[in-house]
ModelCIF file with pLDDT and N, C-alpha, C, O atoms, coordinates in Angstrom:
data_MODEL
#
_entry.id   MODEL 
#
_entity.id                         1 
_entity.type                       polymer 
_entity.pdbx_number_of_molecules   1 
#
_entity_poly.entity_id                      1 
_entity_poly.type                           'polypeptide(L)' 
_entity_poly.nstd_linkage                   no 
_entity_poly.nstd_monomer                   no 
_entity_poly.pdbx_seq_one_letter_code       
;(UNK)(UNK)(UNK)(UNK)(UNK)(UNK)(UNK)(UNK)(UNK)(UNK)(UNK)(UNK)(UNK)(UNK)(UNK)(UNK)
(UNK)(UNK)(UNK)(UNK)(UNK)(UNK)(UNK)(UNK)(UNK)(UNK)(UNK)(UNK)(UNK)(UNK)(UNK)(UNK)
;
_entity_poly.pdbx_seq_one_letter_code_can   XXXXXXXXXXXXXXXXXXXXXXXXXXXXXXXX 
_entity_poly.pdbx_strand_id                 A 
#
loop_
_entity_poly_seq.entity_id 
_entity_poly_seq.num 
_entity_poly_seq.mon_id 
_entity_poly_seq.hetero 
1 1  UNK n 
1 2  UNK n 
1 3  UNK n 
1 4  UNK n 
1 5  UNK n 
1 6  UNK n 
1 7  UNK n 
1 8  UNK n 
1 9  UNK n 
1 10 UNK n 
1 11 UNK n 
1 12 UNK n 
1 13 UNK n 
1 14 UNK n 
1 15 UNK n 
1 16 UNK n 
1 17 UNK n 
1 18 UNK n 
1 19 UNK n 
1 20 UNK n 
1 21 UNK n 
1 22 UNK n 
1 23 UNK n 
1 24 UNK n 
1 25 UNK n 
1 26 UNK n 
1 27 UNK n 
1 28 UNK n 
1 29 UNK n 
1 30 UNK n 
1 31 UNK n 
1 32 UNK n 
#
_struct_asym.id          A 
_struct_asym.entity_id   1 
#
loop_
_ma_qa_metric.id 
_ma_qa_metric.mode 
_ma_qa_metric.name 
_ma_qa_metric.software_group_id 
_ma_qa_metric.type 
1 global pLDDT . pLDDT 
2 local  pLDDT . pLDDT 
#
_ma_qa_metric_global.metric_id      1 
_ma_qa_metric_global.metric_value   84.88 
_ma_qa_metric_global.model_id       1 
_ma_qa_metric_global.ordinal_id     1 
#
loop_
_ma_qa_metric_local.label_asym_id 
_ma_qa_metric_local.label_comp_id 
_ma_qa_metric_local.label_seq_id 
_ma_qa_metric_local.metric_id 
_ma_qa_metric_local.metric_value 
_ma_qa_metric_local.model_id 
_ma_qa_metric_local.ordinal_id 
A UNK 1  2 89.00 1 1  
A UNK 2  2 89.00 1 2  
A UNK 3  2 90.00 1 3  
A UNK 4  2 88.00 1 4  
A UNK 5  2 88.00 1 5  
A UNK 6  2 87.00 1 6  
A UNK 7  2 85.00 1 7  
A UNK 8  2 86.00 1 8  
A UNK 9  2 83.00 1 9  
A UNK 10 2 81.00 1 10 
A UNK 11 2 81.00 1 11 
A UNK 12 2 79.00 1 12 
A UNK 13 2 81.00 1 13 
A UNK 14 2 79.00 1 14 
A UNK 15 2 78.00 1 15 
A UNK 16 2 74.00 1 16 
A UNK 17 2 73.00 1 17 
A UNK 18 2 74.00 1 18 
A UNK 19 2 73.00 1 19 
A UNK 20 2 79.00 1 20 
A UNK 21 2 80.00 1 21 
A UNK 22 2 87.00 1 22 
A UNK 23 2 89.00 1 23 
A UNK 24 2 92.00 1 24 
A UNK 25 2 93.00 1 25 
A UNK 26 2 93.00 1 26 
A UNK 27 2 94.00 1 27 
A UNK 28 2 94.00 1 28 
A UNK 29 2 93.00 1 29 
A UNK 30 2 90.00 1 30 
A UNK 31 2 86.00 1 31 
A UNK 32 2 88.00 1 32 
#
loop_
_atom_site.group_PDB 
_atom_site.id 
_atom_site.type_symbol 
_atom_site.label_atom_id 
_atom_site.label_alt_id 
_atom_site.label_comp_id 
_atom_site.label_asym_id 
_atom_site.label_entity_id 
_atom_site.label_seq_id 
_atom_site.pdbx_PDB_ins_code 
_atom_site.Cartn_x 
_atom_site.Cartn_y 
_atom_site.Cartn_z 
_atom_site.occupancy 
_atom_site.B_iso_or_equiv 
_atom_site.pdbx_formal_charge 
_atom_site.auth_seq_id 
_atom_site.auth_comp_id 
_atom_site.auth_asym_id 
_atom_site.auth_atom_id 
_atom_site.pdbx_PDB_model_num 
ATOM 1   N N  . UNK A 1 1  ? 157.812 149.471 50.405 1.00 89.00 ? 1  UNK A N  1 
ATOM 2   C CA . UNK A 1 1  ? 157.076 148.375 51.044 1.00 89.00 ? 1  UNK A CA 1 
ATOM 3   C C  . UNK A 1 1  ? 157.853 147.746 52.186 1.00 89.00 ? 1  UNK A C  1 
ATOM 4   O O  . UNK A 1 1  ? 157.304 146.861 52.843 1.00 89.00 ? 1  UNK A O  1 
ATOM 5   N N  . UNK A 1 2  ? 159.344 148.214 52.532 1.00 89.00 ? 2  UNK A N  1 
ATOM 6   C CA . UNK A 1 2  ? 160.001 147.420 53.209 1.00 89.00 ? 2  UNK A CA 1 
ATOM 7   C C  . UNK A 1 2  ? 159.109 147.537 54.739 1.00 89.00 ? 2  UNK A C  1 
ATOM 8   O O  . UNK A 1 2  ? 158.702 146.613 55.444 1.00 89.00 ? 2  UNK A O  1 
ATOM 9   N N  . UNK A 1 3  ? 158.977 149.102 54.955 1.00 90.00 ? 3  UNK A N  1 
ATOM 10  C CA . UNK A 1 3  ? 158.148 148.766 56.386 1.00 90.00 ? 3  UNK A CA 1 
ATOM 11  C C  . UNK A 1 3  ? 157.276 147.971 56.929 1.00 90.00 ? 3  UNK A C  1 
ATOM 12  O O  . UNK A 1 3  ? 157.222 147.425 58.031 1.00 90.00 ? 3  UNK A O  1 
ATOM 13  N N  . UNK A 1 4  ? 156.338 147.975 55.665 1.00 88.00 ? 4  UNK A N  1 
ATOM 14  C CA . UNK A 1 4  ? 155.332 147.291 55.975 1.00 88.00 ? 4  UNK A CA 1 
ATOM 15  C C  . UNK A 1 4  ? 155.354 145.941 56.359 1.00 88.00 ? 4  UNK A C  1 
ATOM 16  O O  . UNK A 1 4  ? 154.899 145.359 57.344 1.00 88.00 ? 4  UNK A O  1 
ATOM 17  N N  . UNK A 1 5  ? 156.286 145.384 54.886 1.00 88.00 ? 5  UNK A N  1 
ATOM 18  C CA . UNK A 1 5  ? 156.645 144.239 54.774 1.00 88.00 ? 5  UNK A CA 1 
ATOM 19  C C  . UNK A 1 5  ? 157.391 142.768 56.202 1.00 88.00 ? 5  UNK A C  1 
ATOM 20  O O  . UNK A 1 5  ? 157.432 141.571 56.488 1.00 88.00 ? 5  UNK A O  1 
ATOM 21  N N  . UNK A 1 6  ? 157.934 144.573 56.709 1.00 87.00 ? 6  UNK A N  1 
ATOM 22  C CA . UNK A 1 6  ? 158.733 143.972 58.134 1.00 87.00 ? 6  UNK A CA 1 
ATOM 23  C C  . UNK A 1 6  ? 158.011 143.959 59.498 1.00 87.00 ? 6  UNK A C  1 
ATOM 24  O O  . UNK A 1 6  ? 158.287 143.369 60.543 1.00 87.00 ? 6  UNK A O  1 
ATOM 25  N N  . UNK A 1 7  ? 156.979 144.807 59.161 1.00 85.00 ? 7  UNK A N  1 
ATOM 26  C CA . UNK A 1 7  ? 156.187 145.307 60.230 1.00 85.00 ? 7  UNK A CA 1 
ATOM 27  C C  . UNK A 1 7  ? 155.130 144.290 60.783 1.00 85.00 ? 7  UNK A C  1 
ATOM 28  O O  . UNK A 1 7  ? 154.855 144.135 61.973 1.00 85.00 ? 7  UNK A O  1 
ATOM 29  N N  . UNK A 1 8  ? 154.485 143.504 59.526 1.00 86.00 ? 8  UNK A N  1 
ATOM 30  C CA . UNK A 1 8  ? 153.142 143.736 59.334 1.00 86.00 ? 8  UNK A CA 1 
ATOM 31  C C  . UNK A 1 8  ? 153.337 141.450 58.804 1.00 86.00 ? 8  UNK A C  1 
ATOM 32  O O  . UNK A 1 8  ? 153.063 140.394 59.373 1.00 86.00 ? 8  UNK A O  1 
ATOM 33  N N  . UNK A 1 9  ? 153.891 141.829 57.585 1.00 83.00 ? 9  UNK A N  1 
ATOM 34  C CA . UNK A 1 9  ? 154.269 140.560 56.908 1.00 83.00 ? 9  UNK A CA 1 
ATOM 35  C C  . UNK A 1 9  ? 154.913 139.579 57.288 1.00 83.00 ? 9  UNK A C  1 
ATOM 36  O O  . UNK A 1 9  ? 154.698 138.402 56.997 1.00 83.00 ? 9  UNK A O  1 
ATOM 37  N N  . UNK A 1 10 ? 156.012 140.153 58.180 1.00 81.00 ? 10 UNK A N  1 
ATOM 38  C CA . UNK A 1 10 ? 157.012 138.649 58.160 1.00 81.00 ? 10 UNK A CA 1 
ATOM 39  C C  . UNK A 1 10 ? 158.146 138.733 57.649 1.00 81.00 ? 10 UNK A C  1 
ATOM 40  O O  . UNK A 1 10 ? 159.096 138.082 58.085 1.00 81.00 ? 10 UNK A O  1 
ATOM 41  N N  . UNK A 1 11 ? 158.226 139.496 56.707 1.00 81.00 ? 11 UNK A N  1 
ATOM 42  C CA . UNK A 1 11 ? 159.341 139.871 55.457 1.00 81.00 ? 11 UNK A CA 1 
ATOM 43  C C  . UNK A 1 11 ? 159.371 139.030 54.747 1.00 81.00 ? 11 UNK A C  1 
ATOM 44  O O  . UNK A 1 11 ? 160.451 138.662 54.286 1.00 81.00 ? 11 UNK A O  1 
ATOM 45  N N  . UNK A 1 12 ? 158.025 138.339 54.355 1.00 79.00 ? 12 UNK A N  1 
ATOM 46  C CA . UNK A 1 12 ? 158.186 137.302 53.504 1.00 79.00 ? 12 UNK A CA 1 
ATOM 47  C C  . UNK A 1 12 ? 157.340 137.719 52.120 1.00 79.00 ? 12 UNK A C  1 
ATOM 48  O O  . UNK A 1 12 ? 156.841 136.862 51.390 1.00 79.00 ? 12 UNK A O  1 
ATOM 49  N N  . UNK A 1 13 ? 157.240 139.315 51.837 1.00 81.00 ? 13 UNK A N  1 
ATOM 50  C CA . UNK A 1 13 ? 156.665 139.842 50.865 1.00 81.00 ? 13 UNK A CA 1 
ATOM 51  C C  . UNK A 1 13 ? 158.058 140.059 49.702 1.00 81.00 ? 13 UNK A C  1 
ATOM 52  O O  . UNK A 1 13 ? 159.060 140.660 50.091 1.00 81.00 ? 13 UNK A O  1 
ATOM 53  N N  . UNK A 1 14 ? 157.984 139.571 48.455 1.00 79.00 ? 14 UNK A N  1 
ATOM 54  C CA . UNK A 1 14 ? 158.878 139.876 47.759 1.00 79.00 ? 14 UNK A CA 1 
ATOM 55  C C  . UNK A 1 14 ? 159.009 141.148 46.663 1.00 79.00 ? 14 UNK A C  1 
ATOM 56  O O  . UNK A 1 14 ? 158.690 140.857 45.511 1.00 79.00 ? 14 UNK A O  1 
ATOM 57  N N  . UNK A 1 15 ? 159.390 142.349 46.878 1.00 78.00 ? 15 UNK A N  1 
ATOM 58  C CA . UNK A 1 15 ? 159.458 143.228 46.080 1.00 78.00 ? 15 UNK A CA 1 
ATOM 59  C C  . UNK A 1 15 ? 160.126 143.381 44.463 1.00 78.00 ? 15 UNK A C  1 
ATOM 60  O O  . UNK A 1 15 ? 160.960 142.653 43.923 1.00 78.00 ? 15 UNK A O  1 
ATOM 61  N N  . UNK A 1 16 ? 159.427 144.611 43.918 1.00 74.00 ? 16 UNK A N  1 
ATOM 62  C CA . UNK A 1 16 ? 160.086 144.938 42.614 1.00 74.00 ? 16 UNK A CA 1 
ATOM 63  C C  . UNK A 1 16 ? 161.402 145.239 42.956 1.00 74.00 ? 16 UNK A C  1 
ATOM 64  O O  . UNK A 1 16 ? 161.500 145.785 44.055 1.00 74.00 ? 16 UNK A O  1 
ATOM 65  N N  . UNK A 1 17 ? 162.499 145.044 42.323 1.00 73.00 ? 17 UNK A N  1 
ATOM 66  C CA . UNK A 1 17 ? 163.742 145.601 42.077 1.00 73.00 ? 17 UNK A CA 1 
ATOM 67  C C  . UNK A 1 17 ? 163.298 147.736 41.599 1.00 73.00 ? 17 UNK A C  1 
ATOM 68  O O  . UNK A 1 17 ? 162.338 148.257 41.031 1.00 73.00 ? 17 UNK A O  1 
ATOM 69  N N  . UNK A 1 18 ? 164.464 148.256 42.159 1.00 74.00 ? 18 UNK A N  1 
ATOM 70  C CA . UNK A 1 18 ? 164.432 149.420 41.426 1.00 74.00 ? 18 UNK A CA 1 
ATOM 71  C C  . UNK A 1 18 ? 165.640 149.208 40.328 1.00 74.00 ? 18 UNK A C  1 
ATOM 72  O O  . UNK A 1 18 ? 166.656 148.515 40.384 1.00 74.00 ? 18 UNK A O  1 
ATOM 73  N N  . UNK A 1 19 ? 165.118 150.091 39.295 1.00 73.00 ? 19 UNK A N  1 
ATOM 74  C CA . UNK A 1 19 ? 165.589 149.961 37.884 1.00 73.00 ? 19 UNK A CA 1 
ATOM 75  C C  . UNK A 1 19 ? 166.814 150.821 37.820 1.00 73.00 ? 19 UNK A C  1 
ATOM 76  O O  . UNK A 1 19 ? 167.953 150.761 37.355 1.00 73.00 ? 19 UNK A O  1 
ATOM 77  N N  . UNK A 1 20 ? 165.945 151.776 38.605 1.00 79.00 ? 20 UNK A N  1 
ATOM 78  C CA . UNK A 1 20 ? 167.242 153.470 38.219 1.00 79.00 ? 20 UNK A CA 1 
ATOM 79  C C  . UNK A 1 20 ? 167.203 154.226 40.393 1.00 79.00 ? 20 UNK A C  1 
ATOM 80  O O  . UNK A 1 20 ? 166.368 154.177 41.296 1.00 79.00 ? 20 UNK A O  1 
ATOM 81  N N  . UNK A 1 21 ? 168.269 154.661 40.286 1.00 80.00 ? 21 UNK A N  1 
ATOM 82  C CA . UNK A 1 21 ? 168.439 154.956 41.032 1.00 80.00 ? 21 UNK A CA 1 
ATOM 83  C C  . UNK A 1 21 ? 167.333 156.462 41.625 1.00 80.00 ? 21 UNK A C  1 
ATOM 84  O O  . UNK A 1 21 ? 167.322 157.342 40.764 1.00 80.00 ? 21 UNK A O  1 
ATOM 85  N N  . UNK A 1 22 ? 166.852 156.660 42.341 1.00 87.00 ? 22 UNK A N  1 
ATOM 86  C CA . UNK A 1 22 ? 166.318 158.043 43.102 1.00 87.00 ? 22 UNK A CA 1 
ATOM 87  C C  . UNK A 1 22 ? 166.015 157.656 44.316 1.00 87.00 ? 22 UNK A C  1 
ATOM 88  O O  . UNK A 1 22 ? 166.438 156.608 44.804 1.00 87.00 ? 22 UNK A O  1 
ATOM 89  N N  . UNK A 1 23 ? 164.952 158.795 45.143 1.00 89.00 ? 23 UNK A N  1 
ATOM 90  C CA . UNK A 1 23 ? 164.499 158.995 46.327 1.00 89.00 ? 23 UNK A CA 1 
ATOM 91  C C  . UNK A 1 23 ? 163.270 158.697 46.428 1.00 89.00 ? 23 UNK A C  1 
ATOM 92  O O  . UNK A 1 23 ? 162.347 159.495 46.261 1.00 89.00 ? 23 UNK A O  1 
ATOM 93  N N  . UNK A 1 24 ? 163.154 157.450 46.727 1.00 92.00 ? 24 UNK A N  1 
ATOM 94  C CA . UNK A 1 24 ? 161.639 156.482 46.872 1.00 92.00 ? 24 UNK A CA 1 
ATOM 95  C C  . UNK A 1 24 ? 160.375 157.617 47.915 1.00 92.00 ? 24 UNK A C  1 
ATOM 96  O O  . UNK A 1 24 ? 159.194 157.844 47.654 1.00 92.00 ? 24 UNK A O  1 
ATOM 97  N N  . UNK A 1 25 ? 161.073 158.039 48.894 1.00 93.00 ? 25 UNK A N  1 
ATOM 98  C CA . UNK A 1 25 ? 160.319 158.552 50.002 1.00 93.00 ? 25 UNK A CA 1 
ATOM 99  C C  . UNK A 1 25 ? 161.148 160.448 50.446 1.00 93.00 ? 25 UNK A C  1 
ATOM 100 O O  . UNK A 1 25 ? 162.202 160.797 50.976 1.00 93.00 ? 25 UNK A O  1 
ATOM 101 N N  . UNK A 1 26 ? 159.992 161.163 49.885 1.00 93.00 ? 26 UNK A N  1 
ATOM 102 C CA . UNK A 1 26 ? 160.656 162.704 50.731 1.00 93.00 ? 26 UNK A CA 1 
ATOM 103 C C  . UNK A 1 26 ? 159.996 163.053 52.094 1.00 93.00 ? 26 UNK A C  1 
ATOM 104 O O  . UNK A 1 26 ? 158.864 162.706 52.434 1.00 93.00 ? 26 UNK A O  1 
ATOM 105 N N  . UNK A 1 27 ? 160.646 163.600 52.633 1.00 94.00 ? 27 UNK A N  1 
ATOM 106 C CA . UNK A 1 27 ? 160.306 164.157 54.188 1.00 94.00 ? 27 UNK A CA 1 
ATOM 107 C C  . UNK A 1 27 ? 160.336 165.086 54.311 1.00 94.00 ? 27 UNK A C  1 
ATOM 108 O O  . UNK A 1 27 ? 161.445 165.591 54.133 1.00 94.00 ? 27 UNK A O  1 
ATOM 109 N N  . UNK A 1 28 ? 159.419 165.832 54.622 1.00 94.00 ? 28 UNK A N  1 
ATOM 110 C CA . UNK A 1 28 ? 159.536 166.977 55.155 1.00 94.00 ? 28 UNK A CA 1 
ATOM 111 C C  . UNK A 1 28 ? 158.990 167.637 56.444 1.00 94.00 ? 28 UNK A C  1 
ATOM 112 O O  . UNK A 1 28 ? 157.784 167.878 56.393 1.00 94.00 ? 28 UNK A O  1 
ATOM 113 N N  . UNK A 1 29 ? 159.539 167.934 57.434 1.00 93.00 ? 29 UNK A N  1 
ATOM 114 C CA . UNK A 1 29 ? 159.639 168.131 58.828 1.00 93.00 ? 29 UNK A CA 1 
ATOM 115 C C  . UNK A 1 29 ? 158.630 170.069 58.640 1.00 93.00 ? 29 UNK A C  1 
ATOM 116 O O  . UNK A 1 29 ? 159.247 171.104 58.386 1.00 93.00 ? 29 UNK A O  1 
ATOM 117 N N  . UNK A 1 30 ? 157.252 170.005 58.833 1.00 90.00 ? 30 UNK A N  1 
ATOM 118 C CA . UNK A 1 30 ? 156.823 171.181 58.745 1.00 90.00 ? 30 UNK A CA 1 
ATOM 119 C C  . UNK A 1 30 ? 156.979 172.370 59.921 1.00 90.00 ? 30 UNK A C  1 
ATOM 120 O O  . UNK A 1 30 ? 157.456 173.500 59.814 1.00 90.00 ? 30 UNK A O  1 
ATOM 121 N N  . UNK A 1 31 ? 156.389 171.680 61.100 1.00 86.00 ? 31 UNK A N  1 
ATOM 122 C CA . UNK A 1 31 ? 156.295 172.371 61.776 1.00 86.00 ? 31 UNK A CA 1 
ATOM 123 C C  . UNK A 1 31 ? 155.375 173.087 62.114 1.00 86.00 ? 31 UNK A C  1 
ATOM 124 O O  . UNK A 1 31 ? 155.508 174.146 62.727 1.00 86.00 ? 31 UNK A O  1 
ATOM 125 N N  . UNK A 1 32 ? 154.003 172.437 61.639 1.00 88.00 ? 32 UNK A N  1 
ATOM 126 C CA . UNK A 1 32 ? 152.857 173.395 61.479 1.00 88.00 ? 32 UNK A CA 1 
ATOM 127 C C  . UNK A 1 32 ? 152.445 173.638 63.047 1.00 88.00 ? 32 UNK A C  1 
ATOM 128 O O  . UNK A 1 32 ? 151.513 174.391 63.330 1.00 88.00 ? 32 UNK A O  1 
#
């Protein structure tokens, strides 16, 4: 949500904490 949050909001949206560590967002560059 941070993009949005910064984008869009104000940054005055307050998020969940993450609990456990991983990779919120994957990318993948296709190339189609």
């Amino acid at each position: 949500i941070d993009f949005s949050n910064t984008a869009f909001y104000g940054g005055r949206l307050q998020a969940l904490p993450n609990r456990k560590a991983y990779r919120p967002i994957s990318f993948f560059q296709v190339d189609g």
